[in-house]
Protein backbone atom coordinates (compact mmCIF):
# COMPACT_ATOMS: atom_id res chain seq x y z
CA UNK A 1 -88.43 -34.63 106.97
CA UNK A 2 -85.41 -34.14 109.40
CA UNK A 3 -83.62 -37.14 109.47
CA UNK A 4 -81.54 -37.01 112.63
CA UNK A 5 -78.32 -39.03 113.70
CA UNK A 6 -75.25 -38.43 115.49
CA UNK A 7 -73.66 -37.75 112.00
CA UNK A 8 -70.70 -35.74 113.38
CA UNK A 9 -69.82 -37.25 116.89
CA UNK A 10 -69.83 -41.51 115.68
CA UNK A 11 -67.01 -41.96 114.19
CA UNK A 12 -68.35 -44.46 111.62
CA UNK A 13 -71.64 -42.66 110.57
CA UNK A 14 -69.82 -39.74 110.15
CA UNK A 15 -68.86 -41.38 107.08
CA UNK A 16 -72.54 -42.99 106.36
CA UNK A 17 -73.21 -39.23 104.14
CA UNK A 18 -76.62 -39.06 105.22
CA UNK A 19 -77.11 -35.75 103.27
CA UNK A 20 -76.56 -38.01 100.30
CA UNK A 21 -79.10 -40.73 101.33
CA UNK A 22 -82.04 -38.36 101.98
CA UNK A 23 -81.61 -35.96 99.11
CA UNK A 24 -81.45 -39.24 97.03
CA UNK A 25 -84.88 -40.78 98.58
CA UNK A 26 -86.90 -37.57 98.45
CA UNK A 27 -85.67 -37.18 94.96
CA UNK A 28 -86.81 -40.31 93.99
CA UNK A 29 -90.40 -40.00 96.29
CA UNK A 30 -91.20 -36.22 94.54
CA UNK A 31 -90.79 -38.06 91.09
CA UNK A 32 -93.01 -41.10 91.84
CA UNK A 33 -96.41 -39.91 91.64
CA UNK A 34 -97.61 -43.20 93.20
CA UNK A 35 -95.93 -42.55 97.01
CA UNK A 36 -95.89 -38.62 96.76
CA UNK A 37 -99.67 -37.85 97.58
CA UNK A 38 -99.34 -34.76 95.46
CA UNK A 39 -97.05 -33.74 98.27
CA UNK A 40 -93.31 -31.77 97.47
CA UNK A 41 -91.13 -33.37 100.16
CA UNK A 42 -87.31 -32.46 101.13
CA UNK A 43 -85.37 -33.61 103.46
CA UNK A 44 -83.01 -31.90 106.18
CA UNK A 45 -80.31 -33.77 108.49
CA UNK A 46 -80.24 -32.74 111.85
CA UNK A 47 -77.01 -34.16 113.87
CA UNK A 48 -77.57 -34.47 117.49
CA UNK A 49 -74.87 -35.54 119.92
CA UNK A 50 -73.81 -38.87 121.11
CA UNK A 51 -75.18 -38.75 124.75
CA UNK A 52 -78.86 -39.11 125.30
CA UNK A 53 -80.22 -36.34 127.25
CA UNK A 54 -77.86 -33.84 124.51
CA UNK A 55 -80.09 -35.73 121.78
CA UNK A 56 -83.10 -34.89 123.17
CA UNK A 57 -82.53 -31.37 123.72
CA UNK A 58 -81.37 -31.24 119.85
CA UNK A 59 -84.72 -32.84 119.47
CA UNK A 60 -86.37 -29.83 120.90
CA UNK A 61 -84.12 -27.81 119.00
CA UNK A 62 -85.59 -29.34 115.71
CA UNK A 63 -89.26 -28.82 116.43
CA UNK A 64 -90.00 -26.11 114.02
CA UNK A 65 -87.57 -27.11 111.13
CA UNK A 66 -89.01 -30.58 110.23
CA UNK A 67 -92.63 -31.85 109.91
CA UNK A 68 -91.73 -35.65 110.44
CA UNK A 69 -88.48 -37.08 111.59
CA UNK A 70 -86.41 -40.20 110.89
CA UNK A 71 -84.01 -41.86 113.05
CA UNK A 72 -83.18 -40.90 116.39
CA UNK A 73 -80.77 -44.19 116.85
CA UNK A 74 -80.73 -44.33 120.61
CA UNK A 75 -83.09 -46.70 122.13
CA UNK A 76 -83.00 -44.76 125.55
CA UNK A 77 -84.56 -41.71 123.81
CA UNK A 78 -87.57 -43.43 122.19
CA UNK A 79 -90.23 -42.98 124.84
CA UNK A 80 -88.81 -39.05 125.53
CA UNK A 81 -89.23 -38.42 121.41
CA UNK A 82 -91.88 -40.57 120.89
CA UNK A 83 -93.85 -38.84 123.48
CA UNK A 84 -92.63 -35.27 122.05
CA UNK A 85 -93.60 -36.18 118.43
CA UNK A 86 -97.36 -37.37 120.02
CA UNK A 87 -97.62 -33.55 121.31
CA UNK A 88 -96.68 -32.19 118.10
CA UNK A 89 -98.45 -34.31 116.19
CA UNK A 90 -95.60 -35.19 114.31
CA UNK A 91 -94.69 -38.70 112.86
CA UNK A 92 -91.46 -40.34 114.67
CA UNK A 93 -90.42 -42.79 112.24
CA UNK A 94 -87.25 -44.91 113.88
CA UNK A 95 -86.15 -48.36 113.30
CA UNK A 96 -84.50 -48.93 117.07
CA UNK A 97 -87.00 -48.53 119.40
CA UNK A 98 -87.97 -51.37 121.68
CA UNK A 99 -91.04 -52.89 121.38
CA UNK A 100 -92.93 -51.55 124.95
CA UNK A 101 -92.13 -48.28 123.21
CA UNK A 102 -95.66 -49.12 121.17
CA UNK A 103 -98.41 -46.95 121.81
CA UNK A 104 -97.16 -43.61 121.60
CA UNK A 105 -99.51 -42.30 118.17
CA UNK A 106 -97.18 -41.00 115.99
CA UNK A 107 -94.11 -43.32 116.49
CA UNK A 108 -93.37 -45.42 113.56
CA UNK A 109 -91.58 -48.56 113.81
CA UNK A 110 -90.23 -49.09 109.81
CA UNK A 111 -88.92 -52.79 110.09
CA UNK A 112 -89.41 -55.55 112.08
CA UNK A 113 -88.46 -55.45 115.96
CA UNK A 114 -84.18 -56.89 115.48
CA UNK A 115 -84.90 -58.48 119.44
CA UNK A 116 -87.85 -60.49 118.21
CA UNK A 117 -85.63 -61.59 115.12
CA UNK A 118 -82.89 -62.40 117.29
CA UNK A 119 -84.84 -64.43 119.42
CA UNK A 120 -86.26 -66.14 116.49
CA UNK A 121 -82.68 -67.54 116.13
CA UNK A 122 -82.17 -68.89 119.38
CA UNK A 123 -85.31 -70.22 120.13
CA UNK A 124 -84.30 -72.35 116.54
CA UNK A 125 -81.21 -73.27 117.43
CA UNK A 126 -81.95 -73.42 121.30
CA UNK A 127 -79.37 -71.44 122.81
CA UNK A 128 -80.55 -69.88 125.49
CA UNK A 129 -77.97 -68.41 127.62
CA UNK A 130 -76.78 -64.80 126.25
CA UNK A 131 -73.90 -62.70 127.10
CA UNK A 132 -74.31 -58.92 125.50
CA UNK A 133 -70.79 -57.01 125.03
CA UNK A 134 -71.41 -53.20 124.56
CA UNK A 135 -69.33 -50.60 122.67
CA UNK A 136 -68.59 -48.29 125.55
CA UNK A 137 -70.18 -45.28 124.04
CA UNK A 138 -73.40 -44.06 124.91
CA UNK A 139 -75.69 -45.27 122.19
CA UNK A 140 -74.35 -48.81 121.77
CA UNK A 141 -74.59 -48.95 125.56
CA UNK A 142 -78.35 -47.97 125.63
CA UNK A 143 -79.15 -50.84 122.83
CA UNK A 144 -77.34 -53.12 124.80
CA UNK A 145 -78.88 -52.84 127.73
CA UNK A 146 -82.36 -52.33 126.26
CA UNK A 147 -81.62 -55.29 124.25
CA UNK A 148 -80.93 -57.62 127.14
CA UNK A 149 -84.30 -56.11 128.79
CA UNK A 150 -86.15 -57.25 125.90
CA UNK A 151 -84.74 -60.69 125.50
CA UNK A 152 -84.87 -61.42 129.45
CA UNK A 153 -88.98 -60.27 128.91
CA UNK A 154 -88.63 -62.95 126.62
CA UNK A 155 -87.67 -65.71 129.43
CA UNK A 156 -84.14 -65.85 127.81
CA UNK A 157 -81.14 -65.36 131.06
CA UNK A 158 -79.16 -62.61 129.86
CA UNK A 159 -76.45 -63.08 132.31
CA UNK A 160 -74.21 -60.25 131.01
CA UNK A 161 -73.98 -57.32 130.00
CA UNK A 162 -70.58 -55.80 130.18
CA UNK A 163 -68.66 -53.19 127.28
CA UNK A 164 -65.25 -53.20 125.79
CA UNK A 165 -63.82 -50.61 123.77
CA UNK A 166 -60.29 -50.32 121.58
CA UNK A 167 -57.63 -51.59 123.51
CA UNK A 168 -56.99 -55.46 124.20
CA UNK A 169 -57.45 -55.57 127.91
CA UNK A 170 -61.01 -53.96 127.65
CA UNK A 171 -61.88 -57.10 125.62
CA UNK A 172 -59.98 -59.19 127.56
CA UNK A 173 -61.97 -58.28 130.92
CA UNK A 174 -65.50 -58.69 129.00
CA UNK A 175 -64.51 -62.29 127.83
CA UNK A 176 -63.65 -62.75 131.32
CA UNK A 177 -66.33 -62.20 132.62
CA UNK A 178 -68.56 -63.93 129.62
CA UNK A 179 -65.97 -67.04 130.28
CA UNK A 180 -67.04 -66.77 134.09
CA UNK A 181 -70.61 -66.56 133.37
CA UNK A 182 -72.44 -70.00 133.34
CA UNK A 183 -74.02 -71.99 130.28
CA UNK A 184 -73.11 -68.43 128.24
CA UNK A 185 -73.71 -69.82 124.79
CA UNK A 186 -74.11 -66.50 122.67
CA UNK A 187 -72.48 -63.12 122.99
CA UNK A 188 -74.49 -60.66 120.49
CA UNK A 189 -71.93 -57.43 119.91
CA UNK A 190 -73.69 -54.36 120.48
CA UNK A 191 -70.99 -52.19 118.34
CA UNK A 192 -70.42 -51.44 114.57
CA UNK A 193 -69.86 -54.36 112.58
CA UNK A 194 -65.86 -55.06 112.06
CA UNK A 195 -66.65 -55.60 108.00
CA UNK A 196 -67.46 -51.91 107.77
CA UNK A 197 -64.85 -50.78 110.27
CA UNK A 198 -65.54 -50.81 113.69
CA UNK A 199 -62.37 -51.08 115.64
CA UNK A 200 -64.01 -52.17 118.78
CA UNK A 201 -65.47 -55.49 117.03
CA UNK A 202 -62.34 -56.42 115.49
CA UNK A 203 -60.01 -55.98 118.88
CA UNK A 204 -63.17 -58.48 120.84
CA UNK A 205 -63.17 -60.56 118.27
CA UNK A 206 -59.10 -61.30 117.88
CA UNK A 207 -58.80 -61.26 121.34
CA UNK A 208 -61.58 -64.13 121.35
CA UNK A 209 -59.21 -65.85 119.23
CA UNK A 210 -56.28 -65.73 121.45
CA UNK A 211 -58.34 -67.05 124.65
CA UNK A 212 -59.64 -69.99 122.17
CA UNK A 213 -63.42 -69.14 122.29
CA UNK A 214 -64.01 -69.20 118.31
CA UNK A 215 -63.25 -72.85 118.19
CA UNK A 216 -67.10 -73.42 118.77
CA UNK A 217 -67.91 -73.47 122.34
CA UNK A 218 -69.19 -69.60 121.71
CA UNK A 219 -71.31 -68.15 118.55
CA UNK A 220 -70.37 -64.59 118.24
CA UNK A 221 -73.81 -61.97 116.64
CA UNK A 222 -73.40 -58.84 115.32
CA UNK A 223 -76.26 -56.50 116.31
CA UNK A 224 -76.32 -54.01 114.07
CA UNK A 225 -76.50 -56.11 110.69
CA UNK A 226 -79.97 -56.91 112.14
CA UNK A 227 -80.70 -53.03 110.83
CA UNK A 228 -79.38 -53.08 107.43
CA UNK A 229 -78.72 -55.17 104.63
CA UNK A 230 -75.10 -56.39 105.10
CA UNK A 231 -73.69 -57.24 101.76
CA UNK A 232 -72.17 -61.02 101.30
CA UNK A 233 -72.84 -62.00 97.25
CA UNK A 234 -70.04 -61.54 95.42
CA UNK A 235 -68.79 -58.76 97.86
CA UNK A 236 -65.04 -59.12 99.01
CA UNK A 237 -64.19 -57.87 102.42
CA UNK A 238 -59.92 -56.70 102.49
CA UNK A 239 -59.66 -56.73 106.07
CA UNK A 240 -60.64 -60.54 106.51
CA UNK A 241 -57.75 -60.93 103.79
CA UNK A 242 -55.38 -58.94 105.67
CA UNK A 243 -55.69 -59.99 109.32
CA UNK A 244 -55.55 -63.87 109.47
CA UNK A 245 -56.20 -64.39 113.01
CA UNK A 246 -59.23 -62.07 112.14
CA UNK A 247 -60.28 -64.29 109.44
CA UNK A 248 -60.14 -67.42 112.04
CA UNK A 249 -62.19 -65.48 114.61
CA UNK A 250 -64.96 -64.82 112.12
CA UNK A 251 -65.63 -68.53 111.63
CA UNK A 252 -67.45 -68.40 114.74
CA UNK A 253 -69.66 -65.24 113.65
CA UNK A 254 -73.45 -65.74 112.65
CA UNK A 255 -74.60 -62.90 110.52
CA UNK A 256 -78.43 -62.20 110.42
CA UNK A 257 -79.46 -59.30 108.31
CA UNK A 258 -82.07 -58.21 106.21
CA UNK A 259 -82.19 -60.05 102.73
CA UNK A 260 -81.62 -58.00 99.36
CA UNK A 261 -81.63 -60.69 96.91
CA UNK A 262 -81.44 -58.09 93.81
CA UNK A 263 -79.32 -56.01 94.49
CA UNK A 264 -75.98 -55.21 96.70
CA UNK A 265 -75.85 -52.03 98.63
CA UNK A 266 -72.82 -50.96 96.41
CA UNK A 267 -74.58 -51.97 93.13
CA UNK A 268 -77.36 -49.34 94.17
CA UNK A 269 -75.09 -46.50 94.80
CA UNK A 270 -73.07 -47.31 91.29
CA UNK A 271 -76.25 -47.02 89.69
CA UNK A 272 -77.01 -43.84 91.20
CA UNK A 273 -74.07 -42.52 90.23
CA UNK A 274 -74.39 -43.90 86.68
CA UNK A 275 -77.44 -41.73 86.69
CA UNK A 276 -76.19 -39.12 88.11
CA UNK A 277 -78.46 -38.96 91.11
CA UNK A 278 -75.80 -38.67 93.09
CA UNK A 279 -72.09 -37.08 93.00
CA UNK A 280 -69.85 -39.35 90.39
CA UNK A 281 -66.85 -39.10 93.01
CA UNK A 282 -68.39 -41.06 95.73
CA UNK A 283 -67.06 -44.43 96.18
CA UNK A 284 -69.49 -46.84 96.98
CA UNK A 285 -66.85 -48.95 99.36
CA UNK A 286 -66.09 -46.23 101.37
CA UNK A 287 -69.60 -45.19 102.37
């Protein structure tokens, strides 16, 4: 199984030590008679770059070393791969492609469709008006904009879709224009989430702050926490202590992720360790 990424261009999943994840879950699937189908499985991470067309060429690059493939992050590249996989007869399995993307045979969608859960939450609370603000790089621009596609199939008015990246007046122009925009209600953040590091998030969200749109007139949605289970029992999160205008900002955050009632993400990776399935030097907080 090649599990692909862009494991050495993203700052942030360069960190994510995807070797580590796979060798653990094959591990675990060749020792579990009931999932293994008397099948020996390993697993093989294939980085591809950060733009799409480069990612799709890495694709083709990875034909012959994998017999099934997991990831391929960018929704842009979905129909391309998906398409690819068909010919070889080879499962795609990848949690962000959009929902027209059904139909292609061997494309696997793992998890439910994060638009249709996000307009779950909006039809309940009735906000309809949405504002998307991008990461400027090339795969958190593609969700974004295949994001707002989905939602506006949906009959919600997307009236925005702008970026911002690391510096203040970035943010400042794509409030500006959200601000501008009318009825604007929700702006979902198409970047990585600022509790696990991503710069980008934290300078919108300060800057939001300073132009008073956390006191409640906007709801602020993290995209990519609709992927993964986001910690929040008993988890402490530094950087909220550190930066207090941060920690006012967040009031006006909604977090939706995926539920793990047992069982934090750290907890699972301490237990690994403790059985040495995985190296004892790894600290759970920094992955």
């Amino acid at each position: 199984v090649g599990v692909m990424g862009p494991w050495a261009c993203d700052p942030l999943l360069a960190t994510s030590l995807p070797e580590v994840a796979a060798g653990l879950a094959v591990s675990r699937l060749n020792a579990d008679p009931r999932h293994n189908a008397g099948f020996w499985w390993e697993a093989v991470t294939l980085p591809h770059a950060c733009d799409t067309p480069q990612a799709l060429l890495d694709l083709l690059d990875s034909q012959r070393s994998s017999t099934a493939f997991l990831g391929l992050p960018d929704p842009a590249a979905c129909g391309a791969a998906g398409l690819l996989a068909a010919v070889w007869n080879k499962p795609l399995v990848s949690w962000s492609c959009p929902q027209r993307a059904e139909g292609l045979e061997t494309l696997v969608k793992p998890m439910p469709d994060p638009a249709g859960i996000l307009h779950e939450v909006l039809k309940f609370f009735r906000w309809a008006h949405v504002a998307v603000v991008t990461s400027p790089r090339d795969l958190w621009r593609e969700v974004g904009q295949t994001l707002a596609q989905e939602l506006r199939a949906k009959g919600l008015p997307v009236t925005v879709v702008t970026s911002a990246g690391e510096e203040e007046e970035e943010a400042q122009r794509a409030l500006g224009r959200v601000q501008r925009a009318d009825g604007v209600r929700v702006v979902v953040m198409c970047m990585h989430s600022v509790l696990l590091g991503g710069q980008e998030q934290k300078v919108l969200l300060e800057e939001a702050e300073d132009l008073g749109m956390t006191d409640g007139s906007y709801v602020f949605i993290p995209y990519d926490t609709l992927t993964f289970p986001m910690p929040y029992r008993r988890v402490p999160y530094p950087l909220l202590a550190d930066s207090p205008k941060l920690r006012l900002a967040y009031d006006a955050v909604l977090t939706i992720t995926i539920d793990s009632p047992d069982i934090t993400f750290q907890e699972a990776l301490d237990q690994a360790k403790d059985a040495y399935e995985v190296p004892s030097n790894l600290d759970p907080s920094q992955v």
